[in-house]
PDB file of N, CA and C in Angstrom:
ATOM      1  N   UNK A   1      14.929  40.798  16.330  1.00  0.00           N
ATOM      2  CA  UNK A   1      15.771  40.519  15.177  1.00  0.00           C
ATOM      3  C   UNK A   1      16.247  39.068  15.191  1.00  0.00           C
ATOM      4  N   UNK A   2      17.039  38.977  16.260  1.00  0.00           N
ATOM      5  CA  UNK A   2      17.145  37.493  16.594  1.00  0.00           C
ATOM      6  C   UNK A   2      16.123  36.509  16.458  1.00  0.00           C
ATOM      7  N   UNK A   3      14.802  36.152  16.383  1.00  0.00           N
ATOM      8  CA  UNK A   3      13.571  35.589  16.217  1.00  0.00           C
ATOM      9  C   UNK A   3      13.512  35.274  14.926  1.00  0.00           C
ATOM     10  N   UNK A   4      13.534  36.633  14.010  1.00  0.00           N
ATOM     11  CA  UNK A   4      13.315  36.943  12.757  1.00  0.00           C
ATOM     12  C   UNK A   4      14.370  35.877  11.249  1.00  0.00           C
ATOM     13  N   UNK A   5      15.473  35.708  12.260  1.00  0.00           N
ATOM     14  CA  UNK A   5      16.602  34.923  11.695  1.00  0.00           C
ATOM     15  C   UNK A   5      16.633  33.720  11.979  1.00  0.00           C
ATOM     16  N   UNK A   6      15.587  33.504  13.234  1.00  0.00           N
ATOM     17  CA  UNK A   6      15.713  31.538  13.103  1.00  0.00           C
ATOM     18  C   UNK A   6      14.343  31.515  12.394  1.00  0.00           C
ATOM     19  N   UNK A   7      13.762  32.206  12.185  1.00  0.00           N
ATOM     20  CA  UNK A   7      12.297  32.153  11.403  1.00  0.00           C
ATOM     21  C   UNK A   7      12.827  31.293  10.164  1.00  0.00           C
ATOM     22  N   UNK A   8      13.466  32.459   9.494  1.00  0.00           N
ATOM     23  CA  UNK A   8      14.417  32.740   7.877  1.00  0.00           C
ATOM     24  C   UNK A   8      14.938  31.266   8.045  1.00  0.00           C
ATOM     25  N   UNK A   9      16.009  30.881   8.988  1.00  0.00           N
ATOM     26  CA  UNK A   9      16.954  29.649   8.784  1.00  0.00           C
ATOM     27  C   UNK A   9      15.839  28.397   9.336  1.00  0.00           C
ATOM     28  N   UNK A  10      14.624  28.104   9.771  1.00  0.00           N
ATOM     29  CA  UNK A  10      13.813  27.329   9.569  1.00  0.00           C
ATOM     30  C   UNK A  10      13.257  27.150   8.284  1.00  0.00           C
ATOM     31  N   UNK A  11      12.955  28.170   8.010  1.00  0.00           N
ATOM     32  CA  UNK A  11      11.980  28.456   6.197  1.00  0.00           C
ATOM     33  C   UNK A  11      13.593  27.986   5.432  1.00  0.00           C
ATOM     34  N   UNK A  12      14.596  28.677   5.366  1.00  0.00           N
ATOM     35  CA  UNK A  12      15.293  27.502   4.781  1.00  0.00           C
ATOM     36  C   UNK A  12      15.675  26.218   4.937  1.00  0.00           C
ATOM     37  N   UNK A  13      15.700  25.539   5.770  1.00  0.00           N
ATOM     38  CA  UNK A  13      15.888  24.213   6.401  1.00  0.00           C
ATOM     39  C   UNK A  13      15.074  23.223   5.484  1.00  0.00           C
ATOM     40  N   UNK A  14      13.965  23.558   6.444  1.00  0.00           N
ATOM     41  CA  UNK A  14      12.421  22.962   5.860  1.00  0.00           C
ATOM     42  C   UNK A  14      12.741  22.360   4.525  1.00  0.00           C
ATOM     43  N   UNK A  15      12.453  23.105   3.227  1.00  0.00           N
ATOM     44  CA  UNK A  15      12.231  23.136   1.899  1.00  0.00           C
ATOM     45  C   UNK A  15      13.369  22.015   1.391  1.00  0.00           C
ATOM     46  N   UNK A  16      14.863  22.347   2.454  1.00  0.00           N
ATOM     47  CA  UNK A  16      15.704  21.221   1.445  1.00  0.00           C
ATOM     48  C   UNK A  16      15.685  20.111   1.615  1.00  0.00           C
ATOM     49  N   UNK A  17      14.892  19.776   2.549  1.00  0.00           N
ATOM     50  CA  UNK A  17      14.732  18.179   3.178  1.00  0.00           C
ATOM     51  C   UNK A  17      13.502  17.524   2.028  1.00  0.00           C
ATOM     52  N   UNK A  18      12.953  18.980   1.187  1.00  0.00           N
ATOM     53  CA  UNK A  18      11.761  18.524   0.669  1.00  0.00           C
ATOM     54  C   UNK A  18      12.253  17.991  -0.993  1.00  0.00           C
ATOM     55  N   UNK A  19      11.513  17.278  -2.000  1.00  0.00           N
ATOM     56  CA  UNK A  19      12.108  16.695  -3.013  1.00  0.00           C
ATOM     57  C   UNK A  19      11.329  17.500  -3.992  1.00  0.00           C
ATOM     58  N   UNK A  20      11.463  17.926  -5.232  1.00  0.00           N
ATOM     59  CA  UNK A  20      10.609  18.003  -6.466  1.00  0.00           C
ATOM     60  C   UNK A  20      10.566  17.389  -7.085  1.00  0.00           C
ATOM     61  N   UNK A  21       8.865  17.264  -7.606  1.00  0.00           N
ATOM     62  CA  UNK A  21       8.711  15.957  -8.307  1.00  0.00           C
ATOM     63  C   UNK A  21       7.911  16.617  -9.629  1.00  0.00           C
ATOM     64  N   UNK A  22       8.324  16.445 -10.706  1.00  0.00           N
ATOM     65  CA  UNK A  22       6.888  16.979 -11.793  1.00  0.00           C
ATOM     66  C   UNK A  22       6.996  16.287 -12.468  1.00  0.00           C
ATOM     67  N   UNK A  23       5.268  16.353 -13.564  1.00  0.00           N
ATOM     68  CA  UNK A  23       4.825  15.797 -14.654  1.00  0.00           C
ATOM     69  C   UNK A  23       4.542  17.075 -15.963  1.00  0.00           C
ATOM     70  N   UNK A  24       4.438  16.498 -17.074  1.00  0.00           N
ATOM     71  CA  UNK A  24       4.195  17.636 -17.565  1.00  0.00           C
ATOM     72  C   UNK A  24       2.634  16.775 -18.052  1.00  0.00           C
ATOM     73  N   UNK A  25       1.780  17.566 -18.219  1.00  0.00           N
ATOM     74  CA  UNK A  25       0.032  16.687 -18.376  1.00  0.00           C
ATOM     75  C   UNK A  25      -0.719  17.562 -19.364  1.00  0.00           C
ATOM     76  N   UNK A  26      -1.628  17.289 -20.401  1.00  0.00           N
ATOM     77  CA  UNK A  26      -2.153  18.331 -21.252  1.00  0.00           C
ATOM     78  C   UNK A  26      -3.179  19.305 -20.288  1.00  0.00           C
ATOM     79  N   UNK A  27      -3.237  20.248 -21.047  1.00  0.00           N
ATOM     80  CA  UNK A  27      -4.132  21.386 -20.400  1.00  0.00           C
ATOM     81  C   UNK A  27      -5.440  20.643 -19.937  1.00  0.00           C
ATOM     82  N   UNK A  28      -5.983  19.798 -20.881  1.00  0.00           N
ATOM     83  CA  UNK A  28      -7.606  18.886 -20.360  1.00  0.00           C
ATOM     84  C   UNK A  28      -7.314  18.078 -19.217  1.00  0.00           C
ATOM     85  N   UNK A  29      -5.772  17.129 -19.012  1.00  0.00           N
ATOM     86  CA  UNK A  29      -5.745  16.522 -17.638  1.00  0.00           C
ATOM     87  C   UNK A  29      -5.869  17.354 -16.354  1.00  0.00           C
ATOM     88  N   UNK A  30      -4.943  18.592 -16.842  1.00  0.00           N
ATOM     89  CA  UNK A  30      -4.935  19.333 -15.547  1.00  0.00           C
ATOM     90  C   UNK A  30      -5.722  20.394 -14.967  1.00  0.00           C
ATOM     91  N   UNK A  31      -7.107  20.243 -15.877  1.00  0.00           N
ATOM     92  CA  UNK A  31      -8.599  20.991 -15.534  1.00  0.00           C
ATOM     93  C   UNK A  31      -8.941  19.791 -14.719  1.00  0.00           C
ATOM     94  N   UNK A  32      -8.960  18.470 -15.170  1.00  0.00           N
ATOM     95  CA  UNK A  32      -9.542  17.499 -14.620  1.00  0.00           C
ATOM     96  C   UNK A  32      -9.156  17.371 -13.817  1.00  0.00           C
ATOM     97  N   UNK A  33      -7.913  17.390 -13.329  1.00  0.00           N
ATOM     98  CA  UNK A  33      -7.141  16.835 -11.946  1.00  0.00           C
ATOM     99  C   UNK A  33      -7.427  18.202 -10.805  1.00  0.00           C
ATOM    100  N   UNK A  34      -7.240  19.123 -11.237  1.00  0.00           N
ATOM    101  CA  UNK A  34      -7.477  20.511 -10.379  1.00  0.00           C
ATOM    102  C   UNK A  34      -9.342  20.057 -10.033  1.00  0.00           C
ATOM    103  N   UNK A  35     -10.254  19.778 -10.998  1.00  0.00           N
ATOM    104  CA  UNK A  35     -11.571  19.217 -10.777  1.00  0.00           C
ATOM    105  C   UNK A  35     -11.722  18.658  -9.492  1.00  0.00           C
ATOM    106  N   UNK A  36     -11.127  17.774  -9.881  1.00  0.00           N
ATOM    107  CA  UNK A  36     -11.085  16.446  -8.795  1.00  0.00           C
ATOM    108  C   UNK A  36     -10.723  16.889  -7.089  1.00  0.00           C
ATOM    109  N   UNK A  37      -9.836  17.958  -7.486  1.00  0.00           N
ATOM    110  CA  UNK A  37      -8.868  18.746  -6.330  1.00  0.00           C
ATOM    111  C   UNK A  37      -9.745  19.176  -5.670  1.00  0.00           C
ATOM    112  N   UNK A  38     -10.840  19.594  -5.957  1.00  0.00           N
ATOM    113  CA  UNK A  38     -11.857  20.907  -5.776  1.00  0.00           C
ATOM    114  C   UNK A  38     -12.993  20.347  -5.161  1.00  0.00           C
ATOM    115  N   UNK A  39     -13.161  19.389  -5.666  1.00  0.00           N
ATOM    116  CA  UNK A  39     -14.110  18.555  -5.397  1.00  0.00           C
ATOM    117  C   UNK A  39     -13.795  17.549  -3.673  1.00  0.00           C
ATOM    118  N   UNK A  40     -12.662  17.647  -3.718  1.00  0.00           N
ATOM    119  CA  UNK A  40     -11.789  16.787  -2.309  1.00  0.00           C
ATOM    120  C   UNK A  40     -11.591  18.268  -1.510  1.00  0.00           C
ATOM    121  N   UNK A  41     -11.677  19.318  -2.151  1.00  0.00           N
ATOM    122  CA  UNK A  41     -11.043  20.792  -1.105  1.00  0.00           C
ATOM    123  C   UNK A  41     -10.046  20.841  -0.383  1.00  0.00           C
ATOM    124  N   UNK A  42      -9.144  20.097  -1.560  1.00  0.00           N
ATOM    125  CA  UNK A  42      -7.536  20.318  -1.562  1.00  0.00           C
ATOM    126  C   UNK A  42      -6.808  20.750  -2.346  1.00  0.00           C
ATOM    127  N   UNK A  43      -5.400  21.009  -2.317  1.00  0.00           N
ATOM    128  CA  UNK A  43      -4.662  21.934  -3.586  1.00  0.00           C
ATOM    129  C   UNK A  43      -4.593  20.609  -4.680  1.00  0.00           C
ATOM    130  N   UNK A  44      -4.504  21.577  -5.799  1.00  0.00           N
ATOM    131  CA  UNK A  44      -3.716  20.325  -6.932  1.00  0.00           C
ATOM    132  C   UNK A  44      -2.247  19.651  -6.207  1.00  0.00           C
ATOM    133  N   UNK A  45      -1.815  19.974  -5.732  1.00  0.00           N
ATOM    134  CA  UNK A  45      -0.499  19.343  -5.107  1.00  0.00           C
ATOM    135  C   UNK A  45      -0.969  18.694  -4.029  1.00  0.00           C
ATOM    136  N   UNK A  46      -1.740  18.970  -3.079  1.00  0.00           N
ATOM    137  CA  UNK A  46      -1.911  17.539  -1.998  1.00  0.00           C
ATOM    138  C   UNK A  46      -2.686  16.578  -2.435  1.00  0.00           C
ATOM    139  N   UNK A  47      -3.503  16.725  -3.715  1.00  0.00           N
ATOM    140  CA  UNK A  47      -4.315  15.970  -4.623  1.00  0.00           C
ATOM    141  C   UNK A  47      -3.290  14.987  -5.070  1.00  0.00           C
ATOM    142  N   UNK A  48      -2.484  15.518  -5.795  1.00  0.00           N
ATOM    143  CA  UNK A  48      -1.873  14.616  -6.692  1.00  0.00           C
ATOM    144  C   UNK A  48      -0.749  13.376  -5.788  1.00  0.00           C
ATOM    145  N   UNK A  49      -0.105  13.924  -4.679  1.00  0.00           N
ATOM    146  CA  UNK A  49       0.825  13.273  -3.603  1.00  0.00           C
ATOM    147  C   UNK A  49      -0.411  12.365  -2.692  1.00  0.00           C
ATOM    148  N   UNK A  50      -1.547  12.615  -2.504  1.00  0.00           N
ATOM    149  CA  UNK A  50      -2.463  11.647  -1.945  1.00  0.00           C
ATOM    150  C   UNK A  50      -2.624  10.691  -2.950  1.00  0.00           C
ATOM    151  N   UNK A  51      -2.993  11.053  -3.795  1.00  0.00           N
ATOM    152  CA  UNK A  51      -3.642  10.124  -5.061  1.00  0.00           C
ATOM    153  C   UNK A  51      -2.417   9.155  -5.318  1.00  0.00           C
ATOM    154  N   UNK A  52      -1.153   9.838  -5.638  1.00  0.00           N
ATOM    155  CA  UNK A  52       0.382   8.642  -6.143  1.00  0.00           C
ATOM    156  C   UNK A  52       0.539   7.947  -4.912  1.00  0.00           C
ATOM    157  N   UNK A  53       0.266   8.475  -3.396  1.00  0.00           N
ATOM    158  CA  UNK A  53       0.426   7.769  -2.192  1.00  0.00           C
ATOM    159  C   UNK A  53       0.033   6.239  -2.607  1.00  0.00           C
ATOM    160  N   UNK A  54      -1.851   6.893  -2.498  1.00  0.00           N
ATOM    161  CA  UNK A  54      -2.848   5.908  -2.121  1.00  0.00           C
ATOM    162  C   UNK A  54      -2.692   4.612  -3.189  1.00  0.00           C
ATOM    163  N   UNK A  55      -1.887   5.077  -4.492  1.00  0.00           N
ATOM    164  CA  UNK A  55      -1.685   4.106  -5.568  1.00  0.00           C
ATOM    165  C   UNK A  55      -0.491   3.468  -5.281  1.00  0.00           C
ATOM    166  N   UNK A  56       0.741   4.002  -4.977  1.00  0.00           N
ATOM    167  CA  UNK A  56       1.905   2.934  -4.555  1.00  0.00           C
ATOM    168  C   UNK A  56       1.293   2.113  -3.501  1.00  0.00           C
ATOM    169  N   UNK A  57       0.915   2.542  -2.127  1.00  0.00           N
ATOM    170  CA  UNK A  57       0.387   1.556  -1.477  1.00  0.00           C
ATOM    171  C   UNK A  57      -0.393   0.324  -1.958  1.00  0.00           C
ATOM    172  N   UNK A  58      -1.316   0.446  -2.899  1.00  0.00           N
ATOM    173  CA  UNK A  58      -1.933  -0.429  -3.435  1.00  0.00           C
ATOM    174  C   UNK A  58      -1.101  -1.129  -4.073  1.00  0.00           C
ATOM    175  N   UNK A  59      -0.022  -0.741  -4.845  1.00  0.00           N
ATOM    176  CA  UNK A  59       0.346  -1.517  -5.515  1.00  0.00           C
ATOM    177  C   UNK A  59       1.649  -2.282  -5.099  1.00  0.00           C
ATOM    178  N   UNK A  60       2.242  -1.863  -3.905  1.00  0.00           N
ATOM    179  CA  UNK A  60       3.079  -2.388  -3.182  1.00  0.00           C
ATOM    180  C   UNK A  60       2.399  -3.179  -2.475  1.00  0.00           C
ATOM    181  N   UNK A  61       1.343  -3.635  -1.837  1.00  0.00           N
ATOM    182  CA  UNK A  61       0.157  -4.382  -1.129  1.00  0.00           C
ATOM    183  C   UNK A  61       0.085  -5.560  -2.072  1.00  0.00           C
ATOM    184  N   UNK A  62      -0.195  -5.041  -3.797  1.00  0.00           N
ATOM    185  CA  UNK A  62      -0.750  -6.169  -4.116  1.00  0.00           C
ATOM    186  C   UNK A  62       0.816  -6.829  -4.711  1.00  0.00           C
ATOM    187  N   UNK A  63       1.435  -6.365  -4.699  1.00  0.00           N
ATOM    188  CA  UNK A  63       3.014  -7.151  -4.715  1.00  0.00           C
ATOM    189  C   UNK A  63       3.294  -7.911  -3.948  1.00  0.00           C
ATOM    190  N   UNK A  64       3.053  -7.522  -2.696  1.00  0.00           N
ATOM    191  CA  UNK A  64       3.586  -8.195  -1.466  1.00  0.00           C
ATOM    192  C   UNK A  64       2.201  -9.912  -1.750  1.00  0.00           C
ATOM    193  N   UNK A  65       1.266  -9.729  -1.831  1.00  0.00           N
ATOM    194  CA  UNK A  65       0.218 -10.525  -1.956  1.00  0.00           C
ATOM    195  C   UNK A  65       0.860 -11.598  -2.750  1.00  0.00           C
ATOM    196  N   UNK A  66       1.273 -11.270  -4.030  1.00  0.00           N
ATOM    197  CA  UNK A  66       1.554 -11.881  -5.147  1.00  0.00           C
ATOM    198  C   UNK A  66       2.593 -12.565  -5.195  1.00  0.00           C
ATOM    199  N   UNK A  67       3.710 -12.381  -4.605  1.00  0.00           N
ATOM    200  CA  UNK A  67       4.964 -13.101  -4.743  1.00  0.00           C
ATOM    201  C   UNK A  67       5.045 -13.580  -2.945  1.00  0.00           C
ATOM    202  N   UNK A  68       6.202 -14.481  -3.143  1.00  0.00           N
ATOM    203  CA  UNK A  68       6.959 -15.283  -2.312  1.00  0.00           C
ATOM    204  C   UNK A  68       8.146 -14.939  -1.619  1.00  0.00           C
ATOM    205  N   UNK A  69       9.083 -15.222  -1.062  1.00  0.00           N
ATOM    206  CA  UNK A  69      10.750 -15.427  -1.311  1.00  0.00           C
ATOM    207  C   UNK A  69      10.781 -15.948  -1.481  1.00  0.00           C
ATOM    208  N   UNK A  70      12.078 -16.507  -1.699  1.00  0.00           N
ATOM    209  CA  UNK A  70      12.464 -18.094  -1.366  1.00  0.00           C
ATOM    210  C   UNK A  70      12.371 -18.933  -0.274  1.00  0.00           C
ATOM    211  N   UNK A  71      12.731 -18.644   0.667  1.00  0.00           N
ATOM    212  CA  UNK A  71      12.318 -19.350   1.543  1.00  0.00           C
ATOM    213  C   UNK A  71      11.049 -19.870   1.758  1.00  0.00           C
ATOM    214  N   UNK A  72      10.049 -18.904   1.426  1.00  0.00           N
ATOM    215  CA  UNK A  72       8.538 -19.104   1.810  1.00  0.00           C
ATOM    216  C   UNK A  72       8.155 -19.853   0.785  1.00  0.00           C
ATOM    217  N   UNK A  73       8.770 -19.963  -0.663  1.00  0.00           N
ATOM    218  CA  UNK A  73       8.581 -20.707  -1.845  1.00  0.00           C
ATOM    219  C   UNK A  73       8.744 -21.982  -1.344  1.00  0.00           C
ATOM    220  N   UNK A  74      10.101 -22.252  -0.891  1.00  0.00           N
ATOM    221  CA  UNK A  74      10.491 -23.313  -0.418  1.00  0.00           C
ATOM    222  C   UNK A  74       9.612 -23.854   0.430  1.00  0.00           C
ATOM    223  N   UNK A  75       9.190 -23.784   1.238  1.00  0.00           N
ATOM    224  CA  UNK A  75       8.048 -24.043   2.598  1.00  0.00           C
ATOM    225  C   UNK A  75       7.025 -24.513   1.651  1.00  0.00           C
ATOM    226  N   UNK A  76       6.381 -24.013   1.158  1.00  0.00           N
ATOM    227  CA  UNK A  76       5.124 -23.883   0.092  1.00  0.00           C
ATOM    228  C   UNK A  76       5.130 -24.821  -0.686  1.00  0.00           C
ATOM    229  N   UNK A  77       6.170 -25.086  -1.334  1.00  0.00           N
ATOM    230  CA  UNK A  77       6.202 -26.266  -2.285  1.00  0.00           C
ATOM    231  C   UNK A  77       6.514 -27.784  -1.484  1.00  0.00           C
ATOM    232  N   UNK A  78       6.949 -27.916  -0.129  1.00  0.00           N
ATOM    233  CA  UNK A  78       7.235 -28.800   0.391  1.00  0.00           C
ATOM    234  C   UNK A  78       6.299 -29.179   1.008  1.00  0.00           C
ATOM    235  N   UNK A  79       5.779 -28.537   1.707  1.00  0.00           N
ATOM    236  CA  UNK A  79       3.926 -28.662   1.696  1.00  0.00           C
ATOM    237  C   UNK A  79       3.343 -29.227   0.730  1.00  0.00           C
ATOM    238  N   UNK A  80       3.120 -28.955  -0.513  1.00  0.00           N
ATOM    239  CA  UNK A  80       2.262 -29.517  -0.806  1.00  0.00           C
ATOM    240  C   UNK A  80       2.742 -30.647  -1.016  1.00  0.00           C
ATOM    241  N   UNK A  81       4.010 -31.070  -1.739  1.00  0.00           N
ATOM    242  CA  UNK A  81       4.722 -32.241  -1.959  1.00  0.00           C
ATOM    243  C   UNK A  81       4.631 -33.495  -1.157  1.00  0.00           C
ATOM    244  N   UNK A  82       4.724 -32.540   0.773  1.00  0.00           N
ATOM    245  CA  UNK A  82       4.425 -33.970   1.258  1.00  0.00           C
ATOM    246  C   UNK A  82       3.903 -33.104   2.522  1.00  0.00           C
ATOM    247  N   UNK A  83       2.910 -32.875   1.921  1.00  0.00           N
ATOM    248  CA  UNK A  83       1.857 -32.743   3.326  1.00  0.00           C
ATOM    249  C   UNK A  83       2.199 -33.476   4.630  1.00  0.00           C
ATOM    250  N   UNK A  84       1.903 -32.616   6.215  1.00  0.00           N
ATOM    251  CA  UNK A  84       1.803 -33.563   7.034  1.00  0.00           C
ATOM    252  C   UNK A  84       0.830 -34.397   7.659  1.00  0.00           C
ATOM    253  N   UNK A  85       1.074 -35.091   8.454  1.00  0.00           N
ATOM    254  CA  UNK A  85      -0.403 -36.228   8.676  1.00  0.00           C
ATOM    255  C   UNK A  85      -0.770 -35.233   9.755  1.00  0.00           C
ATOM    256  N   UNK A  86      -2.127 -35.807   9.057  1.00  0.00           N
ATOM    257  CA  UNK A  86      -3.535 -34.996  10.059  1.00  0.00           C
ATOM    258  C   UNK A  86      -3.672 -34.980  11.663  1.00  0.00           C
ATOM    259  N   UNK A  87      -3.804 -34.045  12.340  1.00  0.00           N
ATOM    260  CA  UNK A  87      -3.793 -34.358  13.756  1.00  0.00           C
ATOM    261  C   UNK A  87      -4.608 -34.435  14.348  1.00  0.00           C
ATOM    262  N   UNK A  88      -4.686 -34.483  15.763  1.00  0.00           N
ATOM    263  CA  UNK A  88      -6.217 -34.897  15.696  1.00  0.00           C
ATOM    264  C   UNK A  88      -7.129 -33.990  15.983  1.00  0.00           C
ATOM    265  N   UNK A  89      -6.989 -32.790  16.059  1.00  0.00           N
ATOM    266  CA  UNK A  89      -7.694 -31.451  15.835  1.00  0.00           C
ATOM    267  C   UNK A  89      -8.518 -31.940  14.199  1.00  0.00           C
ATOM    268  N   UNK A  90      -7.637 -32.055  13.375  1.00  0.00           N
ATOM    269  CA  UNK A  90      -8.404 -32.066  11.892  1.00  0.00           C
ATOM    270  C   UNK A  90      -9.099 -32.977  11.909  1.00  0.00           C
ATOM    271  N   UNK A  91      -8.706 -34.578  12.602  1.00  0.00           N
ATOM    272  CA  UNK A  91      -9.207 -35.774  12.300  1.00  0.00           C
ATOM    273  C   UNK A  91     -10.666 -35.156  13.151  1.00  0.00           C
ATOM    274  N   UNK A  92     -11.004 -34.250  14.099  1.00  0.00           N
ATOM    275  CA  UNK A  92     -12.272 -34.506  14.931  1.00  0.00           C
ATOM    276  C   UNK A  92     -12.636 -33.130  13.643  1.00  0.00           C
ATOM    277  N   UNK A  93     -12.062 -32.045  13.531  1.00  0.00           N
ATOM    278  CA  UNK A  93     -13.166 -31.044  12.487  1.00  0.00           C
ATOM    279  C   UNK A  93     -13.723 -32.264  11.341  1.00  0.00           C
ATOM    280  N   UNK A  94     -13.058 -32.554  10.844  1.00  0.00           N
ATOM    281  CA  UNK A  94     -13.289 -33.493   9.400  1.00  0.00           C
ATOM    282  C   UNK A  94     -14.811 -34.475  10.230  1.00  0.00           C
ATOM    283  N   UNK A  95     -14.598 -34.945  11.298  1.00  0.00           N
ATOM    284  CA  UNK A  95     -16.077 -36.141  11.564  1.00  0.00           C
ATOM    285  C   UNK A  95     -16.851 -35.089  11.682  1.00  0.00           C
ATOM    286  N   UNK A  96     -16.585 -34.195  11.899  1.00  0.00           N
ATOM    287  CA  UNK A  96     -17.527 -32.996  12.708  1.00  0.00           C
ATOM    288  C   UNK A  96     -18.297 -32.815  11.277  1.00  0.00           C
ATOM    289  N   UNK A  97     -17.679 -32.618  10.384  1.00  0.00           N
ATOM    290  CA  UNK A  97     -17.602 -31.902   9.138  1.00  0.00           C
ATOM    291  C   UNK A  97     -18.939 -32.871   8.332  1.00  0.00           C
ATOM    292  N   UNK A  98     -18.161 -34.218   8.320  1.00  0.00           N
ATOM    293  CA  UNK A  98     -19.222 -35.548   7.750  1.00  0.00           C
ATOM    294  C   UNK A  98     -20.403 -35.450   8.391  1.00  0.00           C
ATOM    295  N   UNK A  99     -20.234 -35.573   9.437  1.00  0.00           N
ATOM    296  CA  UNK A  99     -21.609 -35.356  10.540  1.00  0.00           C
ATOM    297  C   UNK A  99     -22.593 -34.320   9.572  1.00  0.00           C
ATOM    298  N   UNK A 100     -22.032 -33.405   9.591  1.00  0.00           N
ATOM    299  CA  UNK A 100     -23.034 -32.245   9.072  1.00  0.00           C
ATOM    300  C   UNK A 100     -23.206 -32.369   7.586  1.00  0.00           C
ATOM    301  N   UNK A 101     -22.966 -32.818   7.147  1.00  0.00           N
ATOM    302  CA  UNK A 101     -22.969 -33.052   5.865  1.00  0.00           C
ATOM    303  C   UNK A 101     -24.033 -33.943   5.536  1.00  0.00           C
ATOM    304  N   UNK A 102     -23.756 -34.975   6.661  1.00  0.00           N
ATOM    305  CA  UNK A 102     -24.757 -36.718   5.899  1.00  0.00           C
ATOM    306  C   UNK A 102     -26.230 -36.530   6.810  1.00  0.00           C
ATOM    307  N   UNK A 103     -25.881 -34.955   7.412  1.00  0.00           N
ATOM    308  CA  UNK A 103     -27.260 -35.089   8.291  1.00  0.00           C
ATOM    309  C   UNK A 103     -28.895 -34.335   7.161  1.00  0.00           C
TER     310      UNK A 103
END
């Protein structure tokens, strides 16, 4: 009996930590999306939470790509403004570079 009741108070636990999320989609999206489901041999629900995953990631990726802070703005623009002088790592790639070039 005792077993039976931390079973119960796990199965409730669980679920409230969990969020609901819905869409409402026409009957033709959600043949298609269940399709798609079927085709991966997963539920429409781990379909759809993989799929919104795999798309925020992307699109938080290509955010991060795309912008700056400030600080890093700052850096970036001071760079180019006033570049520093070449050292001599670059000064020997760069002959290296001519070399192969005029050969």
């Amino acid at each position: 009996m005792v077993n039976s009741r931390r079973k119960l108070r796990k199965q409730r636990v669980a679920p409230a930590s969990m969020e609901r999320l819905e869409a409402r989609v026409s009957a033709e999206q959600k043949l298609f999306f269940k399709r798609a489901a079927s085709l991966r041999g997963v539920s429409l629900t781990e379909f759809m939470i993989n799929s919104m995953r795999e798309a925020a990631m992307k699109t938080i990726e290509e955010h991060k790509v795309l912008t700056l802070g400030i600080s890093e703005r700052k850096i970036f623009v001071e760079a180019l403004l006033n570049p520093p002088a070449p050292n001599e790592a670059l000064q020997l790639a760069t002959k290296r570079y001519k070399q192969m070039v005029a050969s």
